[in-house]
PDB file of N, CA and C in Angstrom:
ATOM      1  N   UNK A   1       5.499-125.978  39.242  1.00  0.00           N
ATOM      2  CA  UNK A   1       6.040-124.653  39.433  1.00  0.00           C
ATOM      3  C   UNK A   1       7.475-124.791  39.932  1.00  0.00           C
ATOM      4  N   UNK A   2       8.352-124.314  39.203  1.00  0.00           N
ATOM      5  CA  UNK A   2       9.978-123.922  40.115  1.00  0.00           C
ATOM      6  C   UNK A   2       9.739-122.680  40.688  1.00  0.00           C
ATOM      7  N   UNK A   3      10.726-122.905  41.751  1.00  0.00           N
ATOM      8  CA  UNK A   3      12.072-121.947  42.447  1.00  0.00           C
ATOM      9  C   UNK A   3      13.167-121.967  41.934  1.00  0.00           C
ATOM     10  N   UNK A   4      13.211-120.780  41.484  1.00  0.00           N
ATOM     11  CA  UNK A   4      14.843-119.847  41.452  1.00  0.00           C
ATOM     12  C   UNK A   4      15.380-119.521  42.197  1.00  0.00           C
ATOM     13  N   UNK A   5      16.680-120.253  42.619  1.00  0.00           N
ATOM     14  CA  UNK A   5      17.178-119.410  43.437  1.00  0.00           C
ATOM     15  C   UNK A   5      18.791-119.074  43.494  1.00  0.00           C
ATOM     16  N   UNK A   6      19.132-117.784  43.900  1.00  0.00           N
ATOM     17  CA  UNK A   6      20.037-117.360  43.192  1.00  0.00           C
ATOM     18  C   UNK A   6      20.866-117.475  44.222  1.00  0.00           C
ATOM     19  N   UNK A   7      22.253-117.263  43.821  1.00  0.00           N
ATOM     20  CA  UNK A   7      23.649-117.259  44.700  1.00  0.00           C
ATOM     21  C   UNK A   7      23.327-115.405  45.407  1.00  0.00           C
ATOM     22  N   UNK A   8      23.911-114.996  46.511  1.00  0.00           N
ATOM     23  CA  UNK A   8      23.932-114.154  46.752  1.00  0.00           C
ATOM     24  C   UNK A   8      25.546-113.877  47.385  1.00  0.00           C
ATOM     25  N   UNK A   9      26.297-112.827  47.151  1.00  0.00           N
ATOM     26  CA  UNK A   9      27.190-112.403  47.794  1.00  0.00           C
ATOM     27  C   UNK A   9      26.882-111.822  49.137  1.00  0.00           C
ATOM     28  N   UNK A  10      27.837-112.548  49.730  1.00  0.00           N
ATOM     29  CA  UNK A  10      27.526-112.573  51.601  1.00  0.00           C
ATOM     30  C   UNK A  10      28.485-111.851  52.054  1.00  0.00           C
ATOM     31  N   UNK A  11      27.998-110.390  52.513  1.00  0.00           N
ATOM     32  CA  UNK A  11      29.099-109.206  53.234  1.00  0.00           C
ATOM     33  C   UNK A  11      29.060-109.590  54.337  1.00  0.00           C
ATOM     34  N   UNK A  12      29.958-109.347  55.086  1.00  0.00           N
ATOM     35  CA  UNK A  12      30.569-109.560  56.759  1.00  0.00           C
ATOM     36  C   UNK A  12      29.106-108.871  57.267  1.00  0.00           C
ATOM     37  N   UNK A  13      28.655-109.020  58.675  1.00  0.00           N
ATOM     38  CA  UNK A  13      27.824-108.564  59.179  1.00  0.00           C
ATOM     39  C   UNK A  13      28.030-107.326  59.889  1.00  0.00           C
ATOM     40  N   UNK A  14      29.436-106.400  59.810  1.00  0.00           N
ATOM     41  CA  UNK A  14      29.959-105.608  60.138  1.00  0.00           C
ATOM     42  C   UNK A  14      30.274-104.380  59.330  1.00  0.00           C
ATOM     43  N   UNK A  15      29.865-104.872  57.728  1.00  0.00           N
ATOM     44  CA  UNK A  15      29.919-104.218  56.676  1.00  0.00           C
ATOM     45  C   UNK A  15      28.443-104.468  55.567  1.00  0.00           C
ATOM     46  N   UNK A  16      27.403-104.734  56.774  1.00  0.00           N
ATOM     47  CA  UNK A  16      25.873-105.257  55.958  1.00  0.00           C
ATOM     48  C   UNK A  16      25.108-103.769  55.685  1.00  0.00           C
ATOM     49  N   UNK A  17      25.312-102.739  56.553  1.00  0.00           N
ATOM     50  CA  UNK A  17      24.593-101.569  56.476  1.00  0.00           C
ATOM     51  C   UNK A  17      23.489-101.626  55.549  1.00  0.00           C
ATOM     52  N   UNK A  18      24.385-100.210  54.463  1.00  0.00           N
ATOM     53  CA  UNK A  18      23.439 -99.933  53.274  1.00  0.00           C
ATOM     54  C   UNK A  18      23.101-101.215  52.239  1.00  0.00           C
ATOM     55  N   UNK A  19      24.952-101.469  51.771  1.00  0.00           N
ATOM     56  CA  UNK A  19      25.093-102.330  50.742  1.00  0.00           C
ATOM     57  C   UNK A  19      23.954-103.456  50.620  1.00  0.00           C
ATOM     58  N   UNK A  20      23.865-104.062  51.976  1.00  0.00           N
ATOM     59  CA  UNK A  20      22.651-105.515  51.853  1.00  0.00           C
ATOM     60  C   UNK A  20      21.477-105.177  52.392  1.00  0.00           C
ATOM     61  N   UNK A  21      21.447-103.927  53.627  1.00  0.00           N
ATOM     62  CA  UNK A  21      19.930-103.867  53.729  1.00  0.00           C
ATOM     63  C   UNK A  21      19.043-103.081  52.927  1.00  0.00           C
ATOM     64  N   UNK A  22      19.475-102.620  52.184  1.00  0.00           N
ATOM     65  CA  UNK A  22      18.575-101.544  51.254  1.00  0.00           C
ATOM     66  C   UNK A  22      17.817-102.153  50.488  1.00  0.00           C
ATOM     67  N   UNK A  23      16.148-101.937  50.602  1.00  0.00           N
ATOM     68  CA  UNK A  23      15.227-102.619  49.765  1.00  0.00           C
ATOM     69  C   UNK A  23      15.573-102.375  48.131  1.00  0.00           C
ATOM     70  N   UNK A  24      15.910-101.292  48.215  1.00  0.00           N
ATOM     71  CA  UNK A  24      16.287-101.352  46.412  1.00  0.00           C
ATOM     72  C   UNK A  24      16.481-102.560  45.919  1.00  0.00           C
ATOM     73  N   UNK A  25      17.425-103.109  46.313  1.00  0.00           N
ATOM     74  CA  UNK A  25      18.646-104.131  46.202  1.00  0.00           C
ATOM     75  C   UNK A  25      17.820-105.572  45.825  1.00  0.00           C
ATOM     76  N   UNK A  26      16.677-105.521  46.384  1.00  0.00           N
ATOM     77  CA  UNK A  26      15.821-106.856  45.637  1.00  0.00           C
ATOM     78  C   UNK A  26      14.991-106.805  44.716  1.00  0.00           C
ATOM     79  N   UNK A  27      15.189-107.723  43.281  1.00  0.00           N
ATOM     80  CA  UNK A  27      14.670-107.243  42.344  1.00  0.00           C
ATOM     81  C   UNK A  27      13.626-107.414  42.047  1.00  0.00           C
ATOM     82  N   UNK A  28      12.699-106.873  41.914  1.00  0.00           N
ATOM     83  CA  UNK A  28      11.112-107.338  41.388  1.00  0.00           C
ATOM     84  C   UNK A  28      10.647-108.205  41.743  1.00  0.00           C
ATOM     85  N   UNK A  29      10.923-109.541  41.060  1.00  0.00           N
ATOM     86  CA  UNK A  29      10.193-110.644  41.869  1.00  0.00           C
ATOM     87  C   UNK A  29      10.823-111.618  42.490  1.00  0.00           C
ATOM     88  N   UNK A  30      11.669-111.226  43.176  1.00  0.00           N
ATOM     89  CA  UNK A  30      13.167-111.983  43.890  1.00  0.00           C
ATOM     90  C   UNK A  30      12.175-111.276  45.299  1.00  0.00           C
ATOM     91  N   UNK A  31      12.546-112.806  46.210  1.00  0.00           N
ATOM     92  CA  UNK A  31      12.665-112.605  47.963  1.00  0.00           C
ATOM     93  C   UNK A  31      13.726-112.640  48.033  1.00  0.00           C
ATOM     94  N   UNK A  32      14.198-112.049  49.596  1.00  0.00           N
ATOM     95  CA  UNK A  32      15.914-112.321  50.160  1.00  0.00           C
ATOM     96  C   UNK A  32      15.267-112.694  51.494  1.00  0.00           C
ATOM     97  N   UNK A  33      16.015-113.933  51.451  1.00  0.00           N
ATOM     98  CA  UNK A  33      15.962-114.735  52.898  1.00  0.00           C
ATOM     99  C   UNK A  33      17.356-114.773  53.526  1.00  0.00           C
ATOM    100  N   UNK A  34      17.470-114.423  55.084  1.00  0.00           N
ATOM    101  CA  UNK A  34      18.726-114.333  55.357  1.00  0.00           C
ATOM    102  C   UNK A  34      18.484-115.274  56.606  1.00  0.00           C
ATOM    103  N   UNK A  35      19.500-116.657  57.141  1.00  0.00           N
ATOM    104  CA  UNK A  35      19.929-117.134  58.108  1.00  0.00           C
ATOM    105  C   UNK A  35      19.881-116.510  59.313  1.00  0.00           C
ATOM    106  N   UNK A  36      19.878-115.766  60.128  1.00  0.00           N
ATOM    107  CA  UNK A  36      20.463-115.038  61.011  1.00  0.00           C
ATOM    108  C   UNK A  36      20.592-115.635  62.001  1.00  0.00           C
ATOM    109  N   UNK A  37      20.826-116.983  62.360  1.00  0.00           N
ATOM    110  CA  UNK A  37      21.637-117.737  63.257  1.00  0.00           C
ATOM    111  C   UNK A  37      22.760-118.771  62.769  1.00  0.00           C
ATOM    112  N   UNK A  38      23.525-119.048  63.571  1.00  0.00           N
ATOM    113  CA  UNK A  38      24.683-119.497  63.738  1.00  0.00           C
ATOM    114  C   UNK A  38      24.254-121.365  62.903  1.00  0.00           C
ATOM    115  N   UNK A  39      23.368-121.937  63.128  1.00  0.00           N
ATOM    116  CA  UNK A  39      23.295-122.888  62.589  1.00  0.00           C
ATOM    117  C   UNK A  39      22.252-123.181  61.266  1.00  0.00           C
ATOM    118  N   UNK A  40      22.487-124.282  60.431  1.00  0.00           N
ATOM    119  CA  UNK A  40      21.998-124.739  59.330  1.00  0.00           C
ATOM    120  C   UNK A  40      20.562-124.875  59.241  1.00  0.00           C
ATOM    121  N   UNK A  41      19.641-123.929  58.885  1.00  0.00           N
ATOM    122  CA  UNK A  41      17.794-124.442  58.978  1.00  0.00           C
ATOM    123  C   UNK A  41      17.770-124.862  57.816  1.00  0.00           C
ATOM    124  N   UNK A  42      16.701-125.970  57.272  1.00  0.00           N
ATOM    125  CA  UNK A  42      16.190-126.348  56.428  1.00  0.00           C
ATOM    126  C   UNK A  42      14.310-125.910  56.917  1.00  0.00           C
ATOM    127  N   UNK A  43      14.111-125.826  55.407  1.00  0.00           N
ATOM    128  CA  UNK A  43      12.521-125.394  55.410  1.00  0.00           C
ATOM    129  C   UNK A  43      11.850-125.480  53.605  1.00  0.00           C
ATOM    130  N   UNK A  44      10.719-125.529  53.799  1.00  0.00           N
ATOM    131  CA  UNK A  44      10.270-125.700  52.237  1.00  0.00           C
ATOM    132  C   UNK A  44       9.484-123.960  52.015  1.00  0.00           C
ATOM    133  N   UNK A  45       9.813-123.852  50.813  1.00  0.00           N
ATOM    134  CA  UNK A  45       9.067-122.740  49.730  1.00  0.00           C
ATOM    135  C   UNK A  45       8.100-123.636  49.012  1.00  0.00           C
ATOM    136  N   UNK A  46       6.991-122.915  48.868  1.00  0.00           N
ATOM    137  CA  UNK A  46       6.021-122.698  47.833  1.00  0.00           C
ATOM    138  C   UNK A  46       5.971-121.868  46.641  1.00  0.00           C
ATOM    139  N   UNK A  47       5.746-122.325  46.097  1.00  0.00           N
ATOM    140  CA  UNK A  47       5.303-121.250  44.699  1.00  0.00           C
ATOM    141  C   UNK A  47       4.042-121.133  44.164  1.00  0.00           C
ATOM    142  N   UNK A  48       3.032-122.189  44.538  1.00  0.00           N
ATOM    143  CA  UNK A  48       1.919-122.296  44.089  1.00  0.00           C
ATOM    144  C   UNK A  48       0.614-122.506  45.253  1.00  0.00           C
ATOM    145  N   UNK A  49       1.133-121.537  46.267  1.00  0.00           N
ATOM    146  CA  UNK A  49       0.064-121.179  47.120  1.00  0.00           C
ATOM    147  C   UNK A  49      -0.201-122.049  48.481  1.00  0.00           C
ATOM    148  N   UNK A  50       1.112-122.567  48.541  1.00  0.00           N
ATOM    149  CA  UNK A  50       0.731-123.878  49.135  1.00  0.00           C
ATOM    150  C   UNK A  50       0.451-125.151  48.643  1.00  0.00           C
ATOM    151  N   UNK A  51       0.424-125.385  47.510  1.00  0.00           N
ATOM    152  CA  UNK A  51      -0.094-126.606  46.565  1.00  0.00           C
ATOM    153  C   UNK A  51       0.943-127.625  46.662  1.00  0.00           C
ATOM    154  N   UNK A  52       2.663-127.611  46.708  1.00  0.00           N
ATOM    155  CA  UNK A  52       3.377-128.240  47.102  1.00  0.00           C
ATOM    156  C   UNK A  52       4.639-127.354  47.395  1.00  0.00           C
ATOM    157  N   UNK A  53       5.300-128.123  48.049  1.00  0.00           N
ATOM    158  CA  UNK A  53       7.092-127.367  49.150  1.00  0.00           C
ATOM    159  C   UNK A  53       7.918-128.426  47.922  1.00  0.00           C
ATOM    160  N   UNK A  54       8.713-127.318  47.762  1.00  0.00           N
ATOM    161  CA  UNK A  54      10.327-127.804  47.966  1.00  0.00           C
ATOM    162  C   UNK A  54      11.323-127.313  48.748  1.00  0.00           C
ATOM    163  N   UNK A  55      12.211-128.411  48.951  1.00  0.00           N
ATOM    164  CA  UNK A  55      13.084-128.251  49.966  1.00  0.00           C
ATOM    165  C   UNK A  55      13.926-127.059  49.714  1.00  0.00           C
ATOM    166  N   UNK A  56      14.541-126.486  50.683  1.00  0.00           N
ATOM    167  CA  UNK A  56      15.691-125.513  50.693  1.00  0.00           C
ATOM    168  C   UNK A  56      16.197-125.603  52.368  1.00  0.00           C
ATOM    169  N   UNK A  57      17.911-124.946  51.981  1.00  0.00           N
ATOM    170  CA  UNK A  57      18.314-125.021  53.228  1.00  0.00           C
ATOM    171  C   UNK A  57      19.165-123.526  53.005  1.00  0.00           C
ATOM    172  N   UNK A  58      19.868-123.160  54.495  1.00  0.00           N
ATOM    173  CA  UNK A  58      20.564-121.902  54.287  1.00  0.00           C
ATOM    174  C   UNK A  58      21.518-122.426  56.155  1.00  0.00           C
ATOM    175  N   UNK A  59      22.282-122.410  55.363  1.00  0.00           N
ATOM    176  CA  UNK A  59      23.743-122.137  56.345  1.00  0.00           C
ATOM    177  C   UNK A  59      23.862-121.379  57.335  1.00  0.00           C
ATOM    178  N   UNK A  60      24.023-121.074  58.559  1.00  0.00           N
ATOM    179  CA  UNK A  60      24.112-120.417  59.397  1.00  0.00           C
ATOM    180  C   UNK A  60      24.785-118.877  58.932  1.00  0.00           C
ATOM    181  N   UNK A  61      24.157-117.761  58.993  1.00  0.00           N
ATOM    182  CA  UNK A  61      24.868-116.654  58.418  1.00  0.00           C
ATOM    183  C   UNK A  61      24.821-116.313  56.885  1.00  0.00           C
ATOM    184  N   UNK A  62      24.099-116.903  56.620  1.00  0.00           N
ATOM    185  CA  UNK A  62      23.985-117.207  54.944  1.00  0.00           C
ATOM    186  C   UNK A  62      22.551-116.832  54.293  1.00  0.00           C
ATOM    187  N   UNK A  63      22.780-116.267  53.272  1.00  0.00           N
ATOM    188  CA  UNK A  63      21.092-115.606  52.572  1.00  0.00           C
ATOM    189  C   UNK A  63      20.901-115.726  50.678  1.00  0.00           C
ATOM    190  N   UNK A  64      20.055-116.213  50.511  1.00  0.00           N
ATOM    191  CA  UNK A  64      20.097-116.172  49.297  1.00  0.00           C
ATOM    192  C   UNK A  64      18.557-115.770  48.674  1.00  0.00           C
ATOM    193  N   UNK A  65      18.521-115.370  47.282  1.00  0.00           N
ATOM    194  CA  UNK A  65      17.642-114.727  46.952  1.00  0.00           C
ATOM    195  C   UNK A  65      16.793-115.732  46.128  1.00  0.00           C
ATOM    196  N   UNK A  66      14.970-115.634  46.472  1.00  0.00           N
ATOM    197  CA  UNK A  66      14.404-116.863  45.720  1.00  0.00           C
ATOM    198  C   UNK A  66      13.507-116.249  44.795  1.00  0.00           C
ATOM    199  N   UNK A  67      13.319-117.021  43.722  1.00  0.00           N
ATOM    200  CA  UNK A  67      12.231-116.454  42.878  1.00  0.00           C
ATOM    201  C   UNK A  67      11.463-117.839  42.552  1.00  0.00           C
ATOM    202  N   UNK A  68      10.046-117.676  42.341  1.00  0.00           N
ATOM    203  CA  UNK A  68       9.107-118.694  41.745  1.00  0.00           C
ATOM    204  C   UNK A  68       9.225-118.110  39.673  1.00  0.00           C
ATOM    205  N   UNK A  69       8.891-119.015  39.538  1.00  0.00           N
ATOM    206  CA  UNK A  69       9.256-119.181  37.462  1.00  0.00           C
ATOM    207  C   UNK A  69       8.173-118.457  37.255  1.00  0.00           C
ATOM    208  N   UNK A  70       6.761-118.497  37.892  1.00  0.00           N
ATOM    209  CA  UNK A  70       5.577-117.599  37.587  1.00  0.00           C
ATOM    210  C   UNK A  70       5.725-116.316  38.516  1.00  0.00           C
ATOM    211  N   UNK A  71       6.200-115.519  38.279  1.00  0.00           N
ATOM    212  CA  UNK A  71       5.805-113.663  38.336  1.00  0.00           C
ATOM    213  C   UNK A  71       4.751-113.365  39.508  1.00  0.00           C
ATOM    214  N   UNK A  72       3.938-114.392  39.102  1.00  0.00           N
ATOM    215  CA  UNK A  72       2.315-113.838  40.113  1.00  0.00           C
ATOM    216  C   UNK A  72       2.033-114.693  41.144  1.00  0.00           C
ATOM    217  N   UNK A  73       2.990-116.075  41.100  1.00  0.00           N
ATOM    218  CA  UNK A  73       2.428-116.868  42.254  1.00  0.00           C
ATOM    219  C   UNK A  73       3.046-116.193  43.973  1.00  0.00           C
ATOM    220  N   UNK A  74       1.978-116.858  44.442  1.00  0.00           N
ATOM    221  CA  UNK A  74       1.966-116.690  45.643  1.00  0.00           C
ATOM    222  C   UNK A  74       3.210-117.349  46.610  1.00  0.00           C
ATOM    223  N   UNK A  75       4.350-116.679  46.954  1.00  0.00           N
ATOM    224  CA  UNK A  75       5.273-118.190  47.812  1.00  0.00           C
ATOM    225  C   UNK A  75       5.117-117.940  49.000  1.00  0.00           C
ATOM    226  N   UNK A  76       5.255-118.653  49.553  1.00  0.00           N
ATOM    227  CA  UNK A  76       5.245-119.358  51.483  1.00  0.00           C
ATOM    228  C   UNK A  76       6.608-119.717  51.340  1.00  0.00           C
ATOM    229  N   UNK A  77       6.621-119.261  52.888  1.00  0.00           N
ATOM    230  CA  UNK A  77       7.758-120.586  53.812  1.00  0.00           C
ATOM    231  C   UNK A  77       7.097-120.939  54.371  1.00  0.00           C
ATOM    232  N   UNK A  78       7.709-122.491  54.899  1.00  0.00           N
ATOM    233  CA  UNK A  78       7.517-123.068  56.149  1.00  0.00           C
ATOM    234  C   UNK A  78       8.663-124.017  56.665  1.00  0.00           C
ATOM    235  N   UNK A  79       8.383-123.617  57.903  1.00  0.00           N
ATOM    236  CA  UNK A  79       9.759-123.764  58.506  1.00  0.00           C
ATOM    237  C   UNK A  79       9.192-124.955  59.798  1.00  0.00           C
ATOM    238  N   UNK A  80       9.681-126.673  60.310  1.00  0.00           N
ATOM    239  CA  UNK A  80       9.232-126.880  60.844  1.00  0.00           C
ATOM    240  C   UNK A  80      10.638-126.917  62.011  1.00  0.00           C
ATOM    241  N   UNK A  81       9.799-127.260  63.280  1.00  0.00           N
ATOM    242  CA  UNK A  81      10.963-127.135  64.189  1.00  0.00           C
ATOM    243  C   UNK A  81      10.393-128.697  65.161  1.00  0.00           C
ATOM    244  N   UNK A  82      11.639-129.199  65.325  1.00  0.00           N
ATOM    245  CA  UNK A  82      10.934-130.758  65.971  1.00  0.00           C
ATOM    246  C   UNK A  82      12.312-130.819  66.793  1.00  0.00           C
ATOM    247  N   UNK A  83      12.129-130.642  68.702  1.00  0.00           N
ATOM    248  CA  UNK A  83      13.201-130.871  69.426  1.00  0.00           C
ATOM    249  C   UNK A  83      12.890-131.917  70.419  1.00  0.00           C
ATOM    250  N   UNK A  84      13.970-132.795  70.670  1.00  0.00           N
ATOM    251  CA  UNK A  84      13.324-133.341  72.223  1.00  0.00           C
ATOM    252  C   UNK A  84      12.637-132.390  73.254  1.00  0.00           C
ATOM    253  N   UNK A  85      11.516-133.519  73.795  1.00  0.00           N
ATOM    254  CA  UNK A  85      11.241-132.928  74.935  1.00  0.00           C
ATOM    255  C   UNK A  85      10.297-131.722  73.812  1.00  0.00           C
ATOM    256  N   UNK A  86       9.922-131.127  73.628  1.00  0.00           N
ATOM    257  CA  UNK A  86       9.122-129.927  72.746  1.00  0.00           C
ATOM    258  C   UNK A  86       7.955-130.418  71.903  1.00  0.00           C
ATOM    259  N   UNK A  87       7.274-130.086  72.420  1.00  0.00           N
ATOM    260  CA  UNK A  87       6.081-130.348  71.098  1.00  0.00           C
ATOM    261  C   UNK A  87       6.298-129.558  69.445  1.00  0.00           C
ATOM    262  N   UNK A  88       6.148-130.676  68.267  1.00  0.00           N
ATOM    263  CA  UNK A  88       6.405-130.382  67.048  1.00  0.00           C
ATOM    264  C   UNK A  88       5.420-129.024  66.964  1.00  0.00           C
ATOM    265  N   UNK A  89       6.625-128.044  66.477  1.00  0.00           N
ATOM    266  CA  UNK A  89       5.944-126.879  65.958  1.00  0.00           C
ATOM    267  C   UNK A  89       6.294-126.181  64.313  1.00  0.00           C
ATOM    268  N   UNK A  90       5.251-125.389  63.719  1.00  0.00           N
ATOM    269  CA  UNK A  90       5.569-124.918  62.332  1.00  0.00           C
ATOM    270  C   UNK A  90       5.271-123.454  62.673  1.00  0.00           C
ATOM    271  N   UNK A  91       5.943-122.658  61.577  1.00  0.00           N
ATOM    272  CA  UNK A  91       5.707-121.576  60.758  1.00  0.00           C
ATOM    273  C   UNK A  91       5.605-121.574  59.764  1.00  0.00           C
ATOM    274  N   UNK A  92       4.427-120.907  59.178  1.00  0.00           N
ATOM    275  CA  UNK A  92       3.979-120.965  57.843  1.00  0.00           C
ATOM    276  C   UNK A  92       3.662-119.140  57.609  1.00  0.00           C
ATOM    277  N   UNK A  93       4.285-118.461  56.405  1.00  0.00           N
ATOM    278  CA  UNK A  93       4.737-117.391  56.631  1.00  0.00           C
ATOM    279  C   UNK A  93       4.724-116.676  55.087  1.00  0.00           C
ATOM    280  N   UNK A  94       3.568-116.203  54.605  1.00  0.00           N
ATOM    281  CA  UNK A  94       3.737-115.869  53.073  1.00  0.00           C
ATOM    282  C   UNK A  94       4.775-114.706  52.842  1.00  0.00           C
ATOM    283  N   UNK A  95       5.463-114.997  52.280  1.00  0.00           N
ATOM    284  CA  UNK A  95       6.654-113.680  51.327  1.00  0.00           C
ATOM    285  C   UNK A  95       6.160-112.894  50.569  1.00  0.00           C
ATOM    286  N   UNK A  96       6.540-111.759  50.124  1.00  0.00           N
ATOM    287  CA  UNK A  96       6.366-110.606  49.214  1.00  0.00           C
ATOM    288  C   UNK A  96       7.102-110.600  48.448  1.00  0.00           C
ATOM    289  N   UNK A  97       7.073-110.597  46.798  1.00  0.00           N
ATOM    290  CA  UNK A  97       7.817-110.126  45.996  1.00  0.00           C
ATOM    291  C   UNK A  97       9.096-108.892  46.515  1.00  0.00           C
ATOM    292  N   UNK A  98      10.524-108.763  46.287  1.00  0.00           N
ATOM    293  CA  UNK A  98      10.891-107.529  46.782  1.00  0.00           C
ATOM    294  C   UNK A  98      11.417-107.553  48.352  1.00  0.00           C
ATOM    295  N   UNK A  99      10.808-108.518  49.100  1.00  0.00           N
ATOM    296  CA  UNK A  99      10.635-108.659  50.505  1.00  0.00           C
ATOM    297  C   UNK A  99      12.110-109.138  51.174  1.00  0.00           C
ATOM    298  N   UNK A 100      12.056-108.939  52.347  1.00  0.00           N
ATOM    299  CA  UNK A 100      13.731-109.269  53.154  1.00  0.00           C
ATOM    300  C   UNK A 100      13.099-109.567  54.141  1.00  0.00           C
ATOM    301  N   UNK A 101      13.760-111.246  54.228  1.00  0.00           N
ATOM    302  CA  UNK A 101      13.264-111.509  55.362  1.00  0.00           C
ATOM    303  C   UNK A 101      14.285-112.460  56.207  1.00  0.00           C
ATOM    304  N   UNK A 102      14.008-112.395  57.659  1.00  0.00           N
ATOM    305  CA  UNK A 102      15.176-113.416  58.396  1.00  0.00           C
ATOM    306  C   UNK A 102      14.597-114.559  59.160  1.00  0.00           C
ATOM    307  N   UNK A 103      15.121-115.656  58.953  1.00  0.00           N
ATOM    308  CA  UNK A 103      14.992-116.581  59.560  1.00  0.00           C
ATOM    309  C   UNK A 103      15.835-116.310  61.382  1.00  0.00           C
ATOM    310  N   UNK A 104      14.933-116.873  62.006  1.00  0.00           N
ATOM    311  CA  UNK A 104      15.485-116.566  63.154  1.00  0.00           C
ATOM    312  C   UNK A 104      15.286-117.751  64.312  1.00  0.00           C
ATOM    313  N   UNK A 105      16.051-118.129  65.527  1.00  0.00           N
ATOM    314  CA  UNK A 105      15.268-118.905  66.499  1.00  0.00           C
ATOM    315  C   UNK A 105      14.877-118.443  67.535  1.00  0.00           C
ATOM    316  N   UNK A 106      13.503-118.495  67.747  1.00  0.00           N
ATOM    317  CA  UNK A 106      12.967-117.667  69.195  1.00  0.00           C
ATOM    318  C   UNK A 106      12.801-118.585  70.328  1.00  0.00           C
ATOM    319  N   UNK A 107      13.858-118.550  71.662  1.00  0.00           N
ATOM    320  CA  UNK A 107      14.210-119.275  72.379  1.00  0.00           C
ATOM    321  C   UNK A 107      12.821-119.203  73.504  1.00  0.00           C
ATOM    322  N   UNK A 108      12.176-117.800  73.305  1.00  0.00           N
ATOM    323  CA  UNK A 108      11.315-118.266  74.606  1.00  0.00           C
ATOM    324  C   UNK A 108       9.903-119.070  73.797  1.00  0.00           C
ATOM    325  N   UNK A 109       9.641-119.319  72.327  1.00  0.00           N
ATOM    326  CA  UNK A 109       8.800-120.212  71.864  1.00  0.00           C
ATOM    327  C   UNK A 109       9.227-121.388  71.727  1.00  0.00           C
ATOM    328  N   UNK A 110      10.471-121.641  71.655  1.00  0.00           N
ATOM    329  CA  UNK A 110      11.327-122.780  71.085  1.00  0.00           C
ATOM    330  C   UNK A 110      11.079-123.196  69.919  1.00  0.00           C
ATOM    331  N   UNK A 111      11.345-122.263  68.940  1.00  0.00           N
ATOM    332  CA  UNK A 111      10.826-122.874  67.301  1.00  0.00           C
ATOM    333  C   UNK A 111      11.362-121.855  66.617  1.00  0.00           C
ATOM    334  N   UNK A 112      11.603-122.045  65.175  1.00  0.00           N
ATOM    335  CA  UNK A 112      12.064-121.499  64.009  1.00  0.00           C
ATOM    336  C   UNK A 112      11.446-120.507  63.843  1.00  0.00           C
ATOM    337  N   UNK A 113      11.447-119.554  63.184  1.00  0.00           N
ATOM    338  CA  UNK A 113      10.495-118.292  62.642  1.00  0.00           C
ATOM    339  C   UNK A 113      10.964-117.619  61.632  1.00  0.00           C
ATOM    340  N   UNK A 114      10.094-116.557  61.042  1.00  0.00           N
ATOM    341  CA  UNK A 114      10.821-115.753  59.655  1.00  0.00           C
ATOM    342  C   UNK A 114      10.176-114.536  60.001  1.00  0.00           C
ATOM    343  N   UNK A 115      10.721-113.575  60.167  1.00  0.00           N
ATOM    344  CA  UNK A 115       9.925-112.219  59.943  1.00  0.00           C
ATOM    345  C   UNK A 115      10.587-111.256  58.912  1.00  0.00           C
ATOM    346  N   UNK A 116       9.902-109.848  58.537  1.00  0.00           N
ATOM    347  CA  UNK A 116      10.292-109.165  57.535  1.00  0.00           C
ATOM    348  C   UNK A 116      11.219-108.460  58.225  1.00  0.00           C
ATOM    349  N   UNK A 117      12.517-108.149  57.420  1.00  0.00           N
ATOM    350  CA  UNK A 117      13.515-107.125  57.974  1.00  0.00           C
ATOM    351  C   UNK A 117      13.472-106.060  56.988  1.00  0.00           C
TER     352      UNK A 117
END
């Protein structure tokens, strides 16, 4: 199974309003994943339910839009987070066709996360 994934034009976060948050704006079977911290996460997508990850990364401030090649599969993230001193932790986090979602870091769990915006 591939991932598609597309370039997205990245508006200032001062000019994100309508233009980028409006669900319209994602097409059918396109996710939008957005960075929303300052540094570089890497994490794997699924397309086939969990069956295998490929890699992806997103830039601090940076969002791009993913699609699986099959229409109907199921995609995941997972995002792992491994710090000194911290016990290794994951998020594992199924997407919606259409869906907007942000990667984020939650300081009082100490680990990566994705929720829907």
């Amino acid at each position: 199974m591939k991932i598609l994934i597309l370039p997205l034009l990245l508006i200032p976060s001062s000019l994100s309003g309508q233009q980028v948050e409006h669900k319209n704006q994602v097409p059918g079977s396109n996710v939008f994943i957005r960075n929303s911290e300052s540094a570089a996460v890497s994490f794997g997508v699924s397309c086939d339910d969990k069956g295998s990850w490929l890699p992806a990364t997103l830039e601090g401030g940076r969002s791009r839009l993913y699609e699986c090649d099959d229409r109907s599969a199921h995609m995941w993230v997972h995002i792992n987070t491994d710090m000194q001193g911290v016990p290794h932790r994951e998020s594992e986090v199924r997407v919606h066709n259409k869906g907007r979602y942000a990667i984020f870091f939650d300081p009082d769990r100490k680990q990566w996360d994705l929720r829907e915006m």
